[in-house]
PDB file of N, CA and C in Angstrom:
ATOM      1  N   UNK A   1      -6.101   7.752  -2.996  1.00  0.00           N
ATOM      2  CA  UNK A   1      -5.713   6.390  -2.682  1.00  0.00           C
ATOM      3  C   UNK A   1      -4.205   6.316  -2.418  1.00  0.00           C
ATOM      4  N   UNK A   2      -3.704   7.030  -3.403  1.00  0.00           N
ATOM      5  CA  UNK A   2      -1.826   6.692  -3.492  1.00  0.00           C
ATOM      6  C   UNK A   2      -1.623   7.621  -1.677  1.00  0.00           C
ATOM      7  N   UNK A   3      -2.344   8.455  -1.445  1.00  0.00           N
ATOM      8  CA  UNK A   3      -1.845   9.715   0.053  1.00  0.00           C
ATOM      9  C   UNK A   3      -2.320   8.739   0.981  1.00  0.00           C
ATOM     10  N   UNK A   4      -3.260   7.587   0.948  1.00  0.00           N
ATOM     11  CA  UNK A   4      -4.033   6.609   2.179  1.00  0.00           C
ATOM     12  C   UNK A   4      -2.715   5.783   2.222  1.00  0.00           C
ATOM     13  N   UNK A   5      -2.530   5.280   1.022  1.00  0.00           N
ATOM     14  CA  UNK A   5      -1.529   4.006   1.171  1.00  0.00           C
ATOM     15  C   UNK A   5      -0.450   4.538   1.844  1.00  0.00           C
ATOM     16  N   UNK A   6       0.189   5.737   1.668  1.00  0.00           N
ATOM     17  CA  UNK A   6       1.275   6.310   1.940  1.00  0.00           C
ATOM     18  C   UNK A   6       1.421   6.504   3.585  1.00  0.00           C
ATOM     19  N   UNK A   7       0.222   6.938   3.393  1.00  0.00           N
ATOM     20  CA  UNK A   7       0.125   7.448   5.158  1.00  0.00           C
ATOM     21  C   UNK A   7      -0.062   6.236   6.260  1.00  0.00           C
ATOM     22  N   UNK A   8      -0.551   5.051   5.379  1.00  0.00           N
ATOM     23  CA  UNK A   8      -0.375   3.595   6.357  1.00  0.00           C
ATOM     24  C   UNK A   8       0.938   3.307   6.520  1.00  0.00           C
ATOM     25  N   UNK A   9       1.810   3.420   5.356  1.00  0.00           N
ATOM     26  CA  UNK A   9       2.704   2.556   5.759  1.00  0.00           C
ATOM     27  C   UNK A   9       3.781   3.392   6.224  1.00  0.00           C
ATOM     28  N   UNK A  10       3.895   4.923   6.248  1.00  0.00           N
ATOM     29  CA  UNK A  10       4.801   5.716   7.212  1.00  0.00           C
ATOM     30  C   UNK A  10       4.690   5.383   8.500  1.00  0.00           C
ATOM     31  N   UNK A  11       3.321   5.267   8.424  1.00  0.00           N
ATOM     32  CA  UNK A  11       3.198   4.946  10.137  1.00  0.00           C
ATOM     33  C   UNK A  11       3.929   3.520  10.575  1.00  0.00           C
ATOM     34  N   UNK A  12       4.318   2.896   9.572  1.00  0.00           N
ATOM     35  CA  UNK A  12       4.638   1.188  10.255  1.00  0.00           C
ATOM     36  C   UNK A  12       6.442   1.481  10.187  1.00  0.00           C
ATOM     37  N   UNK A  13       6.893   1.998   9.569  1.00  0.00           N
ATOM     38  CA  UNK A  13       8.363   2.011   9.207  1.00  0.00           C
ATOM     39  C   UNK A  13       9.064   2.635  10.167  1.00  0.00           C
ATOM     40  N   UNK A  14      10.682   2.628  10.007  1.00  0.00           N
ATOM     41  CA  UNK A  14      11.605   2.655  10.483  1.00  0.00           C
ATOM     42  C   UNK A  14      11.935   4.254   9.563  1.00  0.00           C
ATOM     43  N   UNK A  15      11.366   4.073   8.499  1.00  0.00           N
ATOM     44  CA  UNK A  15      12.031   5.358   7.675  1.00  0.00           C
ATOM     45  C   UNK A  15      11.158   5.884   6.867  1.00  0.00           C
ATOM     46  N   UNK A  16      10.543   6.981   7.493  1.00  0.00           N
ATOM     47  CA  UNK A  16       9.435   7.156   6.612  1.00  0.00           C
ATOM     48  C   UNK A  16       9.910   8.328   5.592  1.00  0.00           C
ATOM     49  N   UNK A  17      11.016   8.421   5.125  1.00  0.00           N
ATOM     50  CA  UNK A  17      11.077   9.513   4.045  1.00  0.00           C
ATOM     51  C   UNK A  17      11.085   8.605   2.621  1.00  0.00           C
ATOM     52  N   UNK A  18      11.651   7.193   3.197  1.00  0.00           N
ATOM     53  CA  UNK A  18      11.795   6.789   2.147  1.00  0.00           C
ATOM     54  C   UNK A  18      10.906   6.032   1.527  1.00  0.00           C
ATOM     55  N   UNK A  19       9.484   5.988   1.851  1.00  0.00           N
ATOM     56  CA  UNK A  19       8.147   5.701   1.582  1.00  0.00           C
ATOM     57  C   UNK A  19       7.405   6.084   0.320  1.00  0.00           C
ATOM     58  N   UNK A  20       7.423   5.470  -0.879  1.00  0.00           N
ATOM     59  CA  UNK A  20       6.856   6.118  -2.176  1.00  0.00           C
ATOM     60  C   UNK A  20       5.763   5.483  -2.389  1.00  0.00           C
ATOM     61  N   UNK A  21       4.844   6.030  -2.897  1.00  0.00           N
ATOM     62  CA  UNK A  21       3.645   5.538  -3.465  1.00  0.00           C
ATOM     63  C   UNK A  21       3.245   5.710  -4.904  1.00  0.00           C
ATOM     64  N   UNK A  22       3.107   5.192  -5.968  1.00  0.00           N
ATOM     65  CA  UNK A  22       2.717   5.709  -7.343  1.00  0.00           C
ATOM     66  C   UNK A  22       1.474   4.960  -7.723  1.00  0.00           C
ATOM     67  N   UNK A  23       1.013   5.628  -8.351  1.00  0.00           N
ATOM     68  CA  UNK A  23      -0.902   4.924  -8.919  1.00  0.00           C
ATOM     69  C   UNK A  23      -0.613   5.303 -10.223  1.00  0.00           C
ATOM     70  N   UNK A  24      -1.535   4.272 -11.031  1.00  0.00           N
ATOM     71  CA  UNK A  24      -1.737   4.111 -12.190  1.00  0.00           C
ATOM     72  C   UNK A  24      -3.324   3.495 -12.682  1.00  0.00           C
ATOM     73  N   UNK A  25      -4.095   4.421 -13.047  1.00  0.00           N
ATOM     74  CA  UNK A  25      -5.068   4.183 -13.342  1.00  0.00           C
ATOM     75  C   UNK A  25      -5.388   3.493 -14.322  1.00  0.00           C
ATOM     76  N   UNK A  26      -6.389   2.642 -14.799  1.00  0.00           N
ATOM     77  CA  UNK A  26      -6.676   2.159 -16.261  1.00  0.00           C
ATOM     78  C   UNK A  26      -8.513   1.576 -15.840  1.00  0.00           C
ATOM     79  N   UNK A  27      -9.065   1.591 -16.795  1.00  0.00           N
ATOM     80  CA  UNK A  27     -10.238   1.549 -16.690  1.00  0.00           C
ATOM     81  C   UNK A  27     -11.034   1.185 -15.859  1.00  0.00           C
ATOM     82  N   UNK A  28     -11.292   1.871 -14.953  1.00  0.00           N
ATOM     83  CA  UNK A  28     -11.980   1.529 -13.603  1.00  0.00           C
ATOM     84  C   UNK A  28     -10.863   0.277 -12.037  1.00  0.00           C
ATOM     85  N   UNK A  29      -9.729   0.553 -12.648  1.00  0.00           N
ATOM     86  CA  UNK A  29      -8.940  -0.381 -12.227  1.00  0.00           C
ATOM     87  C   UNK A  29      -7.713   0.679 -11.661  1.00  0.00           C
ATOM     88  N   UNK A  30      -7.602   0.863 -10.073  1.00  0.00           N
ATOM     89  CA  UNK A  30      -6.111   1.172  -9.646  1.00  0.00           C
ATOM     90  C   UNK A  30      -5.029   0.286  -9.486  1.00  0.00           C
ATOM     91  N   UNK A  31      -3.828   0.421  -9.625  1.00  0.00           N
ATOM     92  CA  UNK A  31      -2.546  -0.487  -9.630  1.00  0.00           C
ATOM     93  C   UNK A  31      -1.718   0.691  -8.621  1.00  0.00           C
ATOM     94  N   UNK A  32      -1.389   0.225  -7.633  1.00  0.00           N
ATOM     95  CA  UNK A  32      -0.450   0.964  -6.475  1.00  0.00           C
ATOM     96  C   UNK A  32       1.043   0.592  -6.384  1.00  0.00           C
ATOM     97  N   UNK A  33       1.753   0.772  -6.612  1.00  0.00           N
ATOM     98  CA  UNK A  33       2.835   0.449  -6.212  1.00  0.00           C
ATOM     99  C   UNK A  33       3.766   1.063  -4.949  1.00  0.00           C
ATOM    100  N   UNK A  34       3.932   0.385  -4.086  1.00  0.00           N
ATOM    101  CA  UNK A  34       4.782   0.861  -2.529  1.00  0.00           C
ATOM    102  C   UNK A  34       5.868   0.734  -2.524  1.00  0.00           C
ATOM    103  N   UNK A  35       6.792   1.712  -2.378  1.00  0.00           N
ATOM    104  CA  UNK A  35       8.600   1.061  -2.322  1.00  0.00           C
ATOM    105  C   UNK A  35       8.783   1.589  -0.925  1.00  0.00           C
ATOM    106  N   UNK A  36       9.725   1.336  -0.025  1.00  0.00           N
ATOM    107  CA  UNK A  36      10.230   1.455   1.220  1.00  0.00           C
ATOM    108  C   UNK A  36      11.507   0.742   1.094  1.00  0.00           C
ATOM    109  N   UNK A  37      12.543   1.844   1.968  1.00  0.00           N
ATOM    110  CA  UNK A  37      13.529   1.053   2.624  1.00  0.00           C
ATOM    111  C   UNK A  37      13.692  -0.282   2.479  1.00  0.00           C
ATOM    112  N   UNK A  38      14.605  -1.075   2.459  1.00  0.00           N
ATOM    113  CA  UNK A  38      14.835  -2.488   2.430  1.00  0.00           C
ATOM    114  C   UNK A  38      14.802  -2.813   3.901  1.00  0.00           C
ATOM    115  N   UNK A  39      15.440  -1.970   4.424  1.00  0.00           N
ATOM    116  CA  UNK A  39      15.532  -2.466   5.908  1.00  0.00           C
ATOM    117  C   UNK A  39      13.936  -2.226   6.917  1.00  0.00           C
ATOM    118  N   UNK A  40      12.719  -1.428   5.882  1.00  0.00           N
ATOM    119  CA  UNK A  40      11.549  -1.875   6.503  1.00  0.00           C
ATOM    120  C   UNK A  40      10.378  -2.665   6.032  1.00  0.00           C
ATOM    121  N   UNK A  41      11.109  -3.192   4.930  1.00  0.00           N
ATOM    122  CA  UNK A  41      10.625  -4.675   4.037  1.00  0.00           C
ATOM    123  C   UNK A  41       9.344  -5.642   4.874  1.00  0.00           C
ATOM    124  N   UNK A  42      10.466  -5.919   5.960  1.00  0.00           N
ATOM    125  CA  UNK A  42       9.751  -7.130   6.926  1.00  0.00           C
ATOM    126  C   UNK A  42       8.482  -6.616   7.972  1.00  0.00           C
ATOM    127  N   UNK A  43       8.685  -5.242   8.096  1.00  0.00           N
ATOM    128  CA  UNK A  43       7.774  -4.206   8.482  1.00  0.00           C
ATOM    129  C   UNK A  43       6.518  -4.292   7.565  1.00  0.00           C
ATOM    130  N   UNK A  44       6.339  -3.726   6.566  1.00  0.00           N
ATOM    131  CA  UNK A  44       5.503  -4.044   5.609  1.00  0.00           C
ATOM    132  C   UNK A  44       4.918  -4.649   5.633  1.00  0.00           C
ATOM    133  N   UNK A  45       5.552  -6.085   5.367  1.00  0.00           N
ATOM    134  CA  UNK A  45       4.998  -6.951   4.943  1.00  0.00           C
ATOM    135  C   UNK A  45       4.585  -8.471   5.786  1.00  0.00           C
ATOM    136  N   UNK A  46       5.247  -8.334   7.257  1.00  0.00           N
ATOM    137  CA  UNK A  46       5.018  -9.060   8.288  1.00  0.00           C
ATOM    138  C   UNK A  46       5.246 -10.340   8.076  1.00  0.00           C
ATOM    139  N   UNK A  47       4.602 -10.905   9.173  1.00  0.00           N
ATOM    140  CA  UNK A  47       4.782 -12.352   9.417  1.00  0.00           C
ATOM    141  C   UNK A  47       3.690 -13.059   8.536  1.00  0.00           C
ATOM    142  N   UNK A  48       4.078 -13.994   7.723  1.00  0.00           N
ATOM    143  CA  UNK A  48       3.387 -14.424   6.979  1.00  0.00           C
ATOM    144  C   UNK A  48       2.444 -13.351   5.571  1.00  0.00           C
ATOM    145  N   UNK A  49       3.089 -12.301   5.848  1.00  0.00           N
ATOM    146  CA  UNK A  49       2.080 -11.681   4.784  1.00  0.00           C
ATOM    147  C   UNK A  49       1.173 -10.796   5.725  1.00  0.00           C
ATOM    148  N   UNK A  50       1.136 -10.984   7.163  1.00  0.00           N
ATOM    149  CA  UNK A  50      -0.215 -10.364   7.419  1.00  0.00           C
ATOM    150  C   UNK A  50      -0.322  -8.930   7.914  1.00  0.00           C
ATOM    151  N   UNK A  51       0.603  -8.213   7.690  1.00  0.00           N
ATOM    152  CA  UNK A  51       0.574  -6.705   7.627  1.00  0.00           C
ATOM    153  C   UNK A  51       0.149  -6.100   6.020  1.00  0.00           C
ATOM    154  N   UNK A  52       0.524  -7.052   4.761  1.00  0.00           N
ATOM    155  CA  UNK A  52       0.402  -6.793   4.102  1.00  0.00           C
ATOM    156  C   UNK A  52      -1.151  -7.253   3.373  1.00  0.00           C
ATOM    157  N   UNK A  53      -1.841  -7.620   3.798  1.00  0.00           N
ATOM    158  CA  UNK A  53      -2.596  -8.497   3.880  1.00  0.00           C
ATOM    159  C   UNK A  53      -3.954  -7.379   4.051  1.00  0.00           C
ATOM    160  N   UNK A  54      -3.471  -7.209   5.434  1.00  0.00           N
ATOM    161  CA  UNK A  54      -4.424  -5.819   6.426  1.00  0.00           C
ATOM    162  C   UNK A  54      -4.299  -4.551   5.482  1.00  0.00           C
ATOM    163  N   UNK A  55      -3.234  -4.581   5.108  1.00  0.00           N
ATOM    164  CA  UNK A  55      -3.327  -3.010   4.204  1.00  0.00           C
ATOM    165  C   UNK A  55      -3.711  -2.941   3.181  1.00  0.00           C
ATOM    166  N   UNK A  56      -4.089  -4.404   2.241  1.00  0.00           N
ATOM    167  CA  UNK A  56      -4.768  -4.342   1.004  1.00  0.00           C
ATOM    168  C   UNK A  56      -6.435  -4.474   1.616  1.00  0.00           C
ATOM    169  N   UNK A  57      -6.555  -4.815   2.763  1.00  0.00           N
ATOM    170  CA  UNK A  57      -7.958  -4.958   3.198  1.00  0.00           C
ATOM    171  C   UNK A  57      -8.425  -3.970   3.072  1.00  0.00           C
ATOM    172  N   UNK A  58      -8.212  -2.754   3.938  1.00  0.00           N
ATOM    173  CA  UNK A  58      -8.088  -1.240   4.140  1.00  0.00           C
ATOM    174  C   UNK A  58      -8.190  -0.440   2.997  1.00  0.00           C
ATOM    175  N   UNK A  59      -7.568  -0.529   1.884  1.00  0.00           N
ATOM    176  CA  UNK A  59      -7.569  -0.199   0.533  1.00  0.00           C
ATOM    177  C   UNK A  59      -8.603  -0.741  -0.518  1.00  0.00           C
ATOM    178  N   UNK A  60      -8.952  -1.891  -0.522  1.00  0.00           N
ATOM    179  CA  UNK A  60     -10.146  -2.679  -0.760  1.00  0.00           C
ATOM    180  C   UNK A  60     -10.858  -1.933  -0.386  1.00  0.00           C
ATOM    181  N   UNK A  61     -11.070  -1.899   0.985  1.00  0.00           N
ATOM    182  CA  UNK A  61     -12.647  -0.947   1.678  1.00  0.00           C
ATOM    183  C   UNK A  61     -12.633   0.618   0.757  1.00  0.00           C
ATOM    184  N   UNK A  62     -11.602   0.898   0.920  1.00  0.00           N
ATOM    185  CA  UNK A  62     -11.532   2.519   0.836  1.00  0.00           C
ATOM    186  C   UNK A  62     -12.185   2.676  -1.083  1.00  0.00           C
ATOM    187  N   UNK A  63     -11.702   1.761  -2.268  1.00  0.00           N
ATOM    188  CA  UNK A  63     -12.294   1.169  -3.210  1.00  0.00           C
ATOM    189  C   UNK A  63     -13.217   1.145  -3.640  1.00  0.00           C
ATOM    190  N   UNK A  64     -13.398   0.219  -3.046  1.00  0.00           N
ATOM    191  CA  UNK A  64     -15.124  -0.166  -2.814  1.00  0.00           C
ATOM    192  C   UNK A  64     -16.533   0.692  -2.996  1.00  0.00           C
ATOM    193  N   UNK A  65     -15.857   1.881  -2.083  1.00  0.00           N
ATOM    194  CA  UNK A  65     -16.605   2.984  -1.957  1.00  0.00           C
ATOM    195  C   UNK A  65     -16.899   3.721  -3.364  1.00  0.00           C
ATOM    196  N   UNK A  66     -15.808   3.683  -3.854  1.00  0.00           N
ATOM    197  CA  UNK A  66     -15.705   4.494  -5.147  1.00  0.00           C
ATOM    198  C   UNK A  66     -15.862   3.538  -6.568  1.00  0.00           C
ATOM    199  N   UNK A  67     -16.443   2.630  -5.845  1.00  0.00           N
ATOM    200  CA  UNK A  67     -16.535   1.381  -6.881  1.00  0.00           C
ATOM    201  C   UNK A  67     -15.308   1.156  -7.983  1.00  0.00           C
ATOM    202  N   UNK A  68     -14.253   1.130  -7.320  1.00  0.00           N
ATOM    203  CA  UNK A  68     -12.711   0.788  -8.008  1.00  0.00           C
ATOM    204  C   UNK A  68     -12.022  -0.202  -7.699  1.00  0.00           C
ATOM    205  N   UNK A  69     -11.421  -1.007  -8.072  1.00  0.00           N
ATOM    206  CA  UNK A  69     -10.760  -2.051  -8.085  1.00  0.00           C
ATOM    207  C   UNK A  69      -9.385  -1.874  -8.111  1.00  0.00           C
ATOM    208  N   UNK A  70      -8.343  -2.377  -7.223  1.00  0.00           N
ATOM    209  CA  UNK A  70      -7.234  -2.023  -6.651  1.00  0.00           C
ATOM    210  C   UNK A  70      -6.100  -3.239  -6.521  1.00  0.00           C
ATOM    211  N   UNK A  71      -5.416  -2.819  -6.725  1.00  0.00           N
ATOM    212  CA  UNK A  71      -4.252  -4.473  -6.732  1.00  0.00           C
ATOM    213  C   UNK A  71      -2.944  -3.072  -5.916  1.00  0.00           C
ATOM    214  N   UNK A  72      -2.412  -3.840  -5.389  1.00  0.00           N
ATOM    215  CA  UNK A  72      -1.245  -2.956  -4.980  1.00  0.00           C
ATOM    216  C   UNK A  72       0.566  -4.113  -5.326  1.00  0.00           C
ATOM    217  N   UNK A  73       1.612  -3.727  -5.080  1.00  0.00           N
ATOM    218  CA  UNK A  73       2.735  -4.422  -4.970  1.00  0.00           C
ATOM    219  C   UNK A  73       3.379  -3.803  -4.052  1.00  0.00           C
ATOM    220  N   UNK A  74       3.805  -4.232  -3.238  1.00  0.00           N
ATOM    221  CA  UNK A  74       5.026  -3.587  -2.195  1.00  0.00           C
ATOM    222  C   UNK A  74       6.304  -4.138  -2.766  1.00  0.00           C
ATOM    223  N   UNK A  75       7.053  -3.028  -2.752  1.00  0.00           N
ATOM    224  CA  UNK A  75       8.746  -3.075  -3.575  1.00  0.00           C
ATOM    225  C   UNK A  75       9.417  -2.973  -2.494  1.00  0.00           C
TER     226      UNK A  75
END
């Protein structure tokens, strides 16, 4: 999950070295956390939310599958 998330949002940025992903598991429950660049913030996270929006969709699906439950934060 943490290498999917990672690999979405390199692809959207301005700087993809500076792209981190960390997971934290707890009982049937993932927690993601995304940090990027400041300066590809607005990248991320789009107009109104809706890049960020699409990428928890995507992650949801991917979830789902594995019957896991997923919350993410972009930093």
């Amino acid at each position: 999950m943490k290498v999917l998330l990672a690999t979405i949002a390199k692809a959207l940025v301005q700087f993809p070295e500076d792209v981190h992903a960390e997971m934290e598991e707890k009982e049937g429950e993932i927690h993601l956390t995304l940090s990027v660049n400041e300066q590809d913030m607005g990248k991320v996270i789009g107009r109104s939310g809706r890049i960020a929006k699409a990428i928890r969709s995507v992650m949801n699906a991917a979830a789902s599958k594995q019957n896991l439950r997923i919350s993410i934060d972009i930093q």
